[in-house]
Protein backbone atom coordinates (compact mmCIF):
# COMPACT_ATOMS: atom_id res chain seq x y z
CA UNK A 1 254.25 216.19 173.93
CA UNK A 2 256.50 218.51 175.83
CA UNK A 3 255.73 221.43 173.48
CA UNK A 4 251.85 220.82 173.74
CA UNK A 5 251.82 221.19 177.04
CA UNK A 6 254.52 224.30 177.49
CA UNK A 7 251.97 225.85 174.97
CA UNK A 8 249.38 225.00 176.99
CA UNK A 9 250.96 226.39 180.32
CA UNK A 10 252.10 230.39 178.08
CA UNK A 11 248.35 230.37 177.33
CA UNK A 12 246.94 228.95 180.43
CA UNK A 13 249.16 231.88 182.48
CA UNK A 14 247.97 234.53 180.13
CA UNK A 15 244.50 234.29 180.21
CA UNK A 16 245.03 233.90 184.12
CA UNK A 17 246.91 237.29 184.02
CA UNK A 18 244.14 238.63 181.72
CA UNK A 19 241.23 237.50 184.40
CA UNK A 20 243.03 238.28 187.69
CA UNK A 21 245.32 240.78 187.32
CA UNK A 22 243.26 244.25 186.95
CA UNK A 23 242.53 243.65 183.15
CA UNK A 24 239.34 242.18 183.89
CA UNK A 25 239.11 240.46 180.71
CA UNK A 26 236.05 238.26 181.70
CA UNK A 27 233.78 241.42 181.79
CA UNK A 28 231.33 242.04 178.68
CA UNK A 29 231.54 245.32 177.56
CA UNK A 30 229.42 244.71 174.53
CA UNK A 31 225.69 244.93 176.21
CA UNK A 32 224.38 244.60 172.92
CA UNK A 33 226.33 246.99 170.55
CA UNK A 34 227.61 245.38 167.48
CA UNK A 35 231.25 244.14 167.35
CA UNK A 36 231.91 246.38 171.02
CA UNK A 37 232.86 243.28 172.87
CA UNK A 38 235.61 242.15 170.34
CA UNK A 39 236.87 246.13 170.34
CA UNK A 40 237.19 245.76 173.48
CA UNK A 41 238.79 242.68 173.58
CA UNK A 42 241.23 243.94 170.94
CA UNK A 43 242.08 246.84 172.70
CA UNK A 44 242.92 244.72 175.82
CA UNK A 45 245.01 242.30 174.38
CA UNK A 46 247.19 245.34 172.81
CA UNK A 47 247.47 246.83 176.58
CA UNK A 48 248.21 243.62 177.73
CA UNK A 49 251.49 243.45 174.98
CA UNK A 50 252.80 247.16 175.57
CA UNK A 51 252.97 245.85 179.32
CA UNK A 52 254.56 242.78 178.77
CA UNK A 53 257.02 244.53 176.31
CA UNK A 54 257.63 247.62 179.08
CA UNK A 55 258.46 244.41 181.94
CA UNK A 56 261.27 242.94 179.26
CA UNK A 57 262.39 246.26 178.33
CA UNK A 58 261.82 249.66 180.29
CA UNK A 59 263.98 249.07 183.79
CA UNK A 60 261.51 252.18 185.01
CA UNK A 61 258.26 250.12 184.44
CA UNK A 62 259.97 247.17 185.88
CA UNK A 63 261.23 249.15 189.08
CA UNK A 64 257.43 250.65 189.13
CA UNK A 65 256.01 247.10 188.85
CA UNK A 66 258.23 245.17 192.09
CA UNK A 67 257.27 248.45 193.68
CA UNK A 68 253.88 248.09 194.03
CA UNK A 69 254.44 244.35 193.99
CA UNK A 70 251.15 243.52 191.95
CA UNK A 71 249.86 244.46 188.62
CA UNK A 72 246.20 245.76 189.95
CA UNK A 73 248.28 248.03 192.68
CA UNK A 74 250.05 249.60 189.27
CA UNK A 75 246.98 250.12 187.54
CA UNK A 76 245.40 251.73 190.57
CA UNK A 77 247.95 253.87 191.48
CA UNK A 78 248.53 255.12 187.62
CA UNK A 79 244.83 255.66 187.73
CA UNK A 80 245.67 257.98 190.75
CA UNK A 81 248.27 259.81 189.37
CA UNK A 82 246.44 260.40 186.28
CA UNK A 83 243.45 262.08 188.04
CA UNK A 84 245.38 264.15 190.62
CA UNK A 85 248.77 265.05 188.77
CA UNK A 86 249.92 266.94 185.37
CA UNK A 87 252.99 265.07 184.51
CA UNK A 88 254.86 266.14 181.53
CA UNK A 89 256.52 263.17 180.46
CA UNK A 90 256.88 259.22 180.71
CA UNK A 91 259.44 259.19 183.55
CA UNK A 92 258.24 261.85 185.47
CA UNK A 93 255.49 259.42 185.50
CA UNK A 94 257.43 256.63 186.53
CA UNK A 95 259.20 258.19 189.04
CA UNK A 96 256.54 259.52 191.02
CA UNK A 97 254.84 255.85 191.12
CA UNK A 98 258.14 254.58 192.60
CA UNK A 99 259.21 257.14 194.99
CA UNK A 100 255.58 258.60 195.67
CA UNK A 101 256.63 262.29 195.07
CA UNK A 102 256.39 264.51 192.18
CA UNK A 103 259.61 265.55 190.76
CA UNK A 104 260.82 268.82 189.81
CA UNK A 105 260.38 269.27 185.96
CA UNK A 106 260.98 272.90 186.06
């Protein structure tokens, strides 16, 4: 009964993550084009697993993360970054969403 339940609770908490927490996973991107909405789905899921596996195993993702202290505040800001800055590499990128400046890569 105790593993029913635990089960329950992973899968419960992910989905929540999923709806709430800037992957907007209860939005329909399939408006009628075949097989878009599971795509889509697909591809969310697999961003959903590089995060999880960058919080249990990149210390610069995890410093980024209590940083902006929620998940939507990382997306945003990476969003930012991406528009307004040429970074050359993943902890350039990293960097300047912890410490808000870009560093010198010269």
């Amino acid at each position: 009964m105790k593993g029913g339940r635990a089960r329950w609770k992973i899968e419960n908490e992910t989905f929540n993550t999923l709806k709430n927490q800037g992957y907007q996973f209860e939005h329909n991107f399939g408006h009628s084009k075949k097989n878009l909405c599971s795509v889509m789905g697909i591809i969310m899921l697999l961003a959903f697993l590089v995060d999880q596996m960058q919080l249990l195993c990149c210390k610069l993702f995890q410093h980024a993360r209590t940083t902006t202290r929620t998940f939507y505040n990382l997306w945003e800001t990476m969003r930012a970054m991406f528009k307004f800055f040429y970074l050359t590499n993943w902890e350039s990128f990293i960097y300047c969403l912890t410490n808000m400046e870009i560093p010198n890569t010269s």
